[in-house]
Protein backbone atom coordinates (compact mmCIF):
# COMPACT_ATOMS: atom_id res chain seq x y z
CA UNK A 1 5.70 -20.53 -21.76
CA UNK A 2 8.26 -19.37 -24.60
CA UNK A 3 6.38 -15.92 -25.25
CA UNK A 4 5.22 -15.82 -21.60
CA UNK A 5 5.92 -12.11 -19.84
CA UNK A 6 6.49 -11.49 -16.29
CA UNK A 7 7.96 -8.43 -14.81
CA UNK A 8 7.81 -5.90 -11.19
CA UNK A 9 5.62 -2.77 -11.84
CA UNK A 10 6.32 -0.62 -8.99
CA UNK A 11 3.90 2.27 -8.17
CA UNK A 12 4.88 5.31 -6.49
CA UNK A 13 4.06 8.86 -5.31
CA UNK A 14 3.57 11.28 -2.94
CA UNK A 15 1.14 10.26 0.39
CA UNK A 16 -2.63 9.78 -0.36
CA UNK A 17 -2.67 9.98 -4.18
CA UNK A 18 -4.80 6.73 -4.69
CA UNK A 19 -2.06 4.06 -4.79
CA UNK A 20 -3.02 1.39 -2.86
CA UNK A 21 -6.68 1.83 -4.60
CA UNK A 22 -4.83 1.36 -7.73
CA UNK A 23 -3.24 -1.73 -6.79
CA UNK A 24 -6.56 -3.00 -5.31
CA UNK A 25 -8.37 -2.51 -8.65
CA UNK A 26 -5.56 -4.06 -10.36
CA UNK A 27 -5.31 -7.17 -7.98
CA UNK A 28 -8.93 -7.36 -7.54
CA UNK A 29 -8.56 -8.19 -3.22
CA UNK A 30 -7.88 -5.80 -0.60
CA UNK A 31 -4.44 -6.03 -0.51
CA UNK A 32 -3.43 -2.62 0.58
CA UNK A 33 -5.18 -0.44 3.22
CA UNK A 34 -7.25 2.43 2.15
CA UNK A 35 -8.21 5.60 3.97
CA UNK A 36 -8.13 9.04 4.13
CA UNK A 37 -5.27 9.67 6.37
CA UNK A 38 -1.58 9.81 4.81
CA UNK A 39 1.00 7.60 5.42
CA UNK A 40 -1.56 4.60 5.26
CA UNK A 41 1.03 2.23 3.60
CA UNK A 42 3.87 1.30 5.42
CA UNK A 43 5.67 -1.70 4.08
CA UNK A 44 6.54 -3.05 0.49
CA UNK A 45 3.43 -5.17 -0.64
CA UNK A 46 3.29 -7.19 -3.62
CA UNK A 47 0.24 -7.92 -5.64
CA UNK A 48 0.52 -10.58 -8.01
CA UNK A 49 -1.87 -10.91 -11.41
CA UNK A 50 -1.94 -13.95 -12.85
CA UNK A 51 -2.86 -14.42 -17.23
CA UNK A 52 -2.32 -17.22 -19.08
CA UNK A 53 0.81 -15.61 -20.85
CA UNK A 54 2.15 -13.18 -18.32
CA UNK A 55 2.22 -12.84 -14.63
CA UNK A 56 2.35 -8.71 -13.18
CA UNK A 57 3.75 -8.72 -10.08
CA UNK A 58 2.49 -4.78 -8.68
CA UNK A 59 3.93 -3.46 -5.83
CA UNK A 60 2.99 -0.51 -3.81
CA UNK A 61 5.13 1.50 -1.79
CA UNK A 62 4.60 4.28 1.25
CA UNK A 63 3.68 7.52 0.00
CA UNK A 64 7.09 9.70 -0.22
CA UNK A 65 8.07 12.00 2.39
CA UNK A 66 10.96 13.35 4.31
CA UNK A 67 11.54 11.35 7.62
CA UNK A 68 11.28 12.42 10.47
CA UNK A 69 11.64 9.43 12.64
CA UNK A 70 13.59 6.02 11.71
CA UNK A 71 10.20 4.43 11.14
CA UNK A 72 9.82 6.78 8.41
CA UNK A 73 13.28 6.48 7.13
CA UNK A 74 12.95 2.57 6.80
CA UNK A 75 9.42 3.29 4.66
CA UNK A 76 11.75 5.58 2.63
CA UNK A 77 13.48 2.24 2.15
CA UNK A 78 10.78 0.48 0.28
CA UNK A 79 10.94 3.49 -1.86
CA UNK A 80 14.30 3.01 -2.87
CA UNK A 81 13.92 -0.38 -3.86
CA UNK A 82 11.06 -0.02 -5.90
CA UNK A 83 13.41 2.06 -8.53
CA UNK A 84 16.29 -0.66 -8.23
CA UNK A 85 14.01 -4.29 -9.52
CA UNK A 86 11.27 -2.13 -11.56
CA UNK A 87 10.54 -3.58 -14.97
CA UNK A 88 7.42 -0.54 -15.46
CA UNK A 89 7.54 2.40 -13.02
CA UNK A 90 4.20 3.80 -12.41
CA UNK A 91 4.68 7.52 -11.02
CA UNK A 92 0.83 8.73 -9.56
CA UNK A 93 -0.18 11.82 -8.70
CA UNK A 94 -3.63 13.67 -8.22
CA UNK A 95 -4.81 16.72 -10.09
CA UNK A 96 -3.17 20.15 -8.68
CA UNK A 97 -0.31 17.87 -7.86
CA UNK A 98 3.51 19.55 -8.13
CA UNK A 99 6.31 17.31 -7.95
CA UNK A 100 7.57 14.93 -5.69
CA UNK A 101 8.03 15.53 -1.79
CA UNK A 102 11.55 14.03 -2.17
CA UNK A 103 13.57 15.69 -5.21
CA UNK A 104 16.33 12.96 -5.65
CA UNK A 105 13.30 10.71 -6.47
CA UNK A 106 11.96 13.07 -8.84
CA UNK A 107 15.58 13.28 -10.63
CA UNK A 108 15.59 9.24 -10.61
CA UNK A 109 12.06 9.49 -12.75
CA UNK A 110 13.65 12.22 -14.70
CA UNK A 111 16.56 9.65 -15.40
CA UNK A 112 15.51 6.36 -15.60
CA UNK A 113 16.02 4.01 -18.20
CA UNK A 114 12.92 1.88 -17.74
CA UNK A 115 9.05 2.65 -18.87
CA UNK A 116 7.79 5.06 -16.72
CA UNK A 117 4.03 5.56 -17.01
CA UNK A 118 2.30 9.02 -15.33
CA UNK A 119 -0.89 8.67 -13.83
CA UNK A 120 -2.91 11.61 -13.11
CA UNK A 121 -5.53 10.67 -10.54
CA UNK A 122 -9.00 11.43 -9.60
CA UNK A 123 -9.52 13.46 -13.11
CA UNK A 124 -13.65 12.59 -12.19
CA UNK A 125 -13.15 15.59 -9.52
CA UNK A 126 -11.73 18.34 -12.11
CA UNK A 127 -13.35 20.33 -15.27
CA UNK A 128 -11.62 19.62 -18.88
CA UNK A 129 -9.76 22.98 -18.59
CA UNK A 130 -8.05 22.30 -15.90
CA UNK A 131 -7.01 18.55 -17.34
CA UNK A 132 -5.51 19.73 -20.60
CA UNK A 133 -3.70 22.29 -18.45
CA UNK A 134 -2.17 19.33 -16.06
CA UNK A 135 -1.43 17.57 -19.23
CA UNK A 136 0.79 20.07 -20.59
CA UNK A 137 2.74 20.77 -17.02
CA UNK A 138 3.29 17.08 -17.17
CA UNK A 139 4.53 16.64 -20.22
CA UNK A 140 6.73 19.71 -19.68
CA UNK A 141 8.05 18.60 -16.81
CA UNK A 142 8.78 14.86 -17.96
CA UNK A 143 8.87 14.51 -21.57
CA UNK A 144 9.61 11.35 -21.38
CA UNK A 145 7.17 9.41 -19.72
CA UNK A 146 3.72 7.81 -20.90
CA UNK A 147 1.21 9.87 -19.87
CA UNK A 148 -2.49 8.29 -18.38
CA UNK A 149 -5.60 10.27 -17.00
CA UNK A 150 -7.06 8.14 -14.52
CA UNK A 151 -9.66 7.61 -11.84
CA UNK A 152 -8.87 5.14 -9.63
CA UNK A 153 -11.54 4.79 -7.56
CA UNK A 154 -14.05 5.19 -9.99
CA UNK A 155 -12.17 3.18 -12.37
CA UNK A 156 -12.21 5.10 -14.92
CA UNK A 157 -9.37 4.28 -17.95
CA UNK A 158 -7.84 1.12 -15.51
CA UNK A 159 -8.43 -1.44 -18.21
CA UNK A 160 -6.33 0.77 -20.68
CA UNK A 161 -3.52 1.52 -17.78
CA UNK A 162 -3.48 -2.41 -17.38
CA UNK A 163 -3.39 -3.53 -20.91
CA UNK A 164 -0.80 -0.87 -21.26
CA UNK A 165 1.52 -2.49 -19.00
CA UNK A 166 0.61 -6.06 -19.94
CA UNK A 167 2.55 -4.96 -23.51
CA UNK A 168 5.12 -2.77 -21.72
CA UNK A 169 6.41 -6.67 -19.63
CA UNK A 170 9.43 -8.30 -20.43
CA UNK A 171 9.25 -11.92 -21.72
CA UNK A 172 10.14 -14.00 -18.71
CA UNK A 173 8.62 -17.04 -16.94
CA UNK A 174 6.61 -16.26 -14.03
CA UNK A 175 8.30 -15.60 -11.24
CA UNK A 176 5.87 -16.62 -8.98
CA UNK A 177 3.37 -19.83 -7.99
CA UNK A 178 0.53 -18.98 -10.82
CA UNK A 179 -2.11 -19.13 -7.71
CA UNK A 180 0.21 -16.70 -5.64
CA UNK A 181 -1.89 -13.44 -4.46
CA UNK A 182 0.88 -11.87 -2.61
CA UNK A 183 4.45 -12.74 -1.16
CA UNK A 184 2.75 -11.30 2.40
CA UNK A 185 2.19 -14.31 5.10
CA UNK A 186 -1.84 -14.04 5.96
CA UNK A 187 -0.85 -12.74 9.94
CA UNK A 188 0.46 -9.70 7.81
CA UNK A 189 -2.87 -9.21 6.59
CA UNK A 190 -4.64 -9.47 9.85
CA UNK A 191 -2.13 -6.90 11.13
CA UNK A 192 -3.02 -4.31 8.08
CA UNK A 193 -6.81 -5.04 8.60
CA UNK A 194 -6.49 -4.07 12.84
CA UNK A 195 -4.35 -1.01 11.65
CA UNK A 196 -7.00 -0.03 9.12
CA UNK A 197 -9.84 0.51 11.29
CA UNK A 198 -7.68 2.61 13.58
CA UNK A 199 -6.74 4.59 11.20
CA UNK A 200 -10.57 5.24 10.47
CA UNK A 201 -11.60 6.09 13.93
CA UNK A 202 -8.77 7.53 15.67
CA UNK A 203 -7.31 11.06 15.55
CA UNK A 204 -4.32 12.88 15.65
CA UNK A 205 -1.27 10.52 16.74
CA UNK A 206 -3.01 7.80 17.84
CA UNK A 207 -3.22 5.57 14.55
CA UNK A 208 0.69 6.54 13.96
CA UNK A 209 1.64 5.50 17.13
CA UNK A 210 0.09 2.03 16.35
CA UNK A 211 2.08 -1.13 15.26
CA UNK A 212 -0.02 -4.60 14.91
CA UNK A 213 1.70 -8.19 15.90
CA UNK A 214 -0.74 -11.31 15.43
CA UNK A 215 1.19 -13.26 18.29
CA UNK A 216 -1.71 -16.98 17.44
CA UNK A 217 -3.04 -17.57 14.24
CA UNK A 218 -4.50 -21.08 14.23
CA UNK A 219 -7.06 -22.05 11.33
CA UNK A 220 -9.11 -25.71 10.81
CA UNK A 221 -11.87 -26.14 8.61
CA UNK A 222 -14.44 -23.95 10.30
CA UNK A 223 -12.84 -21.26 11.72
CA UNK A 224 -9.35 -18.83 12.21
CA UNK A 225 -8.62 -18.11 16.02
CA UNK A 226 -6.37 -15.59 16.29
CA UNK A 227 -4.71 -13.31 18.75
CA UNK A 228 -3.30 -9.68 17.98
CA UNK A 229 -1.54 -6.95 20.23
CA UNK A 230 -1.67 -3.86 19.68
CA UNK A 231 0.87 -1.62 20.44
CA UNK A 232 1.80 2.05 21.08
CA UNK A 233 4.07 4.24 23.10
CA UNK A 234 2.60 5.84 25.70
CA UNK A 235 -0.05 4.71 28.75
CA UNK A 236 -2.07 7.65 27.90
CA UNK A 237 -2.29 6.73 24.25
CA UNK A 238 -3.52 2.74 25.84
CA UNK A 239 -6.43 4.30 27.57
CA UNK A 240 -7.96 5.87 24.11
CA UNK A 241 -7.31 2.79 21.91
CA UNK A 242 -9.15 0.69 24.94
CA UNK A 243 -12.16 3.46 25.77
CA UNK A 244 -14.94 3.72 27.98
CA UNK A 245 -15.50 0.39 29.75
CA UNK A 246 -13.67 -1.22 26.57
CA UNK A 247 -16.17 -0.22 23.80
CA UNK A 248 -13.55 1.27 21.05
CA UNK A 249 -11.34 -1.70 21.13
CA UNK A 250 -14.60 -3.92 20.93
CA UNK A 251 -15.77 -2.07 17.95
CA UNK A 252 -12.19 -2.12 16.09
CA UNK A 253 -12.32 -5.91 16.70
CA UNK A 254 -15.92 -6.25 15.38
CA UNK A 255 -15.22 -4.65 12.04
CA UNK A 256 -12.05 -6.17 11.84
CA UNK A 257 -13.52 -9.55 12.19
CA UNK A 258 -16.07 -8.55 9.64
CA UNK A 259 -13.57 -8.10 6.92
CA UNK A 260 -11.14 -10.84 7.96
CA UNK A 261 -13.87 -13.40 7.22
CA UNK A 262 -14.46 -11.63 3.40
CA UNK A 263 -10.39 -12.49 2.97
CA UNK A 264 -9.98 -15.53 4.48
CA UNK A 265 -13.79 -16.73 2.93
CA UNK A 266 -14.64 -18.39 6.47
CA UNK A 267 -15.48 -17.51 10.22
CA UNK A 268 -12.73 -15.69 11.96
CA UNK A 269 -12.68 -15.31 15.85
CA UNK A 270 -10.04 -12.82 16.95
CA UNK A 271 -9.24 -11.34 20.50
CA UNK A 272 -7.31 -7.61 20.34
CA UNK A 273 -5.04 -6.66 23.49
CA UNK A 274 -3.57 -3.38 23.54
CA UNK A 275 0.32 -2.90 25.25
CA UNK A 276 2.52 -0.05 25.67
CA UNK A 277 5.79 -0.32 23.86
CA UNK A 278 7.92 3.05 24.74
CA UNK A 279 9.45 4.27 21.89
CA UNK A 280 9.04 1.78 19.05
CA UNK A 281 9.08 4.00 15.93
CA UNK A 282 12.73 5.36 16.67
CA UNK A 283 13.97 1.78 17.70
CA UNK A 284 15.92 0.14 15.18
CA UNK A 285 15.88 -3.26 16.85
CA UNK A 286 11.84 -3.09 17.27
CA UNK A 287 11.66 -1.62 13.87
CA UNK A 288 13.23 -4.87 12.21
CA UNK A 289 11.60 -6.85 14.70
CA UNK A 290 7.98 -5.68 12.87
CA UNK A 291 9.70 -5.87 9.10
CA UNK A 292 10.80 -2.50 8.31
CA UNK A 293 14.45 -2.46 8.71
CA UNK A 294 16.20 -5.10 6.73
């Protein structure tokens, strides 16, 4: 272990640049939810990568914006804390991008004393023109940082970005179990996975309304029985997670089942129930209940 490297690299960026398909790619599981809609990530998750002479420990953060309920100030949170233990900083944005949504998190990038490496996403959707001309705003704008093209979902230049960081780690012993995947408990992952698929096939509100609890989670050799509740804040918004005669809350727990079983590697049963919990995103005392306020 004497030239072993560990260290937190700590992604972040404005909502729906590609970071939690970074962190996937990097990880190799599904650790973080992917989809279209912003504001996907909501919690601090750690992704830990495991070599035989250093240990990465990659966390992703929610996308930054400016709050507008204390749900959103408490993912602002995870934010914050992501600058204070950061050994690399990796600051993603997206072709076209501008600066961040927040501006006393773009100073803190300006400022800080650690690596900081750029990555400019989804370069496979723009001409070489307009590359070399997001290069140069880049580097104008923050001389001081590493700067990567990248495609994330394509991954294009990952290796690079990863062997890049591998060199950038302080020498440390690992700071983690060397068979550690995450520090999330697996019920947190059954909650993500339920919250995914609404995110996929509900509109407007709905899916922002949404907070998961797995209230059973019992596993033997065969199978995982488990038992989740999901929750929103109005009757109205019940009705249209539950559906005609029940058939959108059957089909969220079909395809979350399906991808439960690819995690966990065995057969999952799980039964969904949906509740109505007035209020819960501006309730500090539900809010820590479900994680997000410390």
């Amino acid at each position: 272990m004497a030239d072993h490297k560990a260290g937190f690299v700590n992604i972040i960026g404005n909502p729906n640049v590609g970071k939690s398909t970074l962190m996937n790619a990097f990880v190799g599981e599904k650790l973080s939810i992917i989809t279209s809609k912003a504001q996907t990530t909501r919690h601090r998750i750690l992704g830990i990568v495991n070599g035989d002479d250093f240990q990465m420990i990659l966390s992703d953060t929610p996308g930054i914006i400016k709050p507008a309920y204390e749900l959103q100030s408490s993912m602002m949170d995870f934010v914050k804390s992501a600058f204070e233990d950061a050994d690399v900083l990796l600051y993603m944005v997206e072709i076209g991008e501008k600066a961040l949504k927040d501006e006393a998190f773009f100073e803190k990038i300006k400022n800080i004393k650690i690596p900081v490496l750029l990555l400019l996403n989804k370069v496979d959707t723009t001409t070489q023109e307009v590359l070399e001309e997001q290069v140069q705003y880049w580097q104008e704008m923050l001389p001081n940082v590493e700067l990567h093209p990248i495609s994330a979902l394509s991954n294009f230049n990952i290796k690079g970005v990863f062997e890049r960081i591998i060199e950038l780690l302080p020498l440390s012993p690992p700071y983690y179990p060397k068979d550690q995947l995450t520090d999330k408990p697996e019920r947190f992952f059954v909650n993500e996975t339920v919250r995914e698929k609404i995110l996929m096939h509900y509109k407007k509100e709905i899916p922002y309304a949404v907070e998961i609890e797995t209230e059973e989670f019992f596993e033997d050799e065969e199978i995982i029985r488990m038992r989740s509740v999901i929750m929103v804040e109005r009757d109205s918004q019940k009705g249209i997670i539950i559906g005609h005669k029940g058939a959108a809350l059957k089909r969220v727990g079909m395809e979350s089942r399906k991808d439960l079983e690819k995690f966990f590697g065995k057969q999952v049963h799980i039964e969904l129930y949906v509740k109505v919990n007035k209020n819960w995103r501006s309730d500090s005392r539900q809010l820590k209940r479900f994680g997000y306020n410390k």
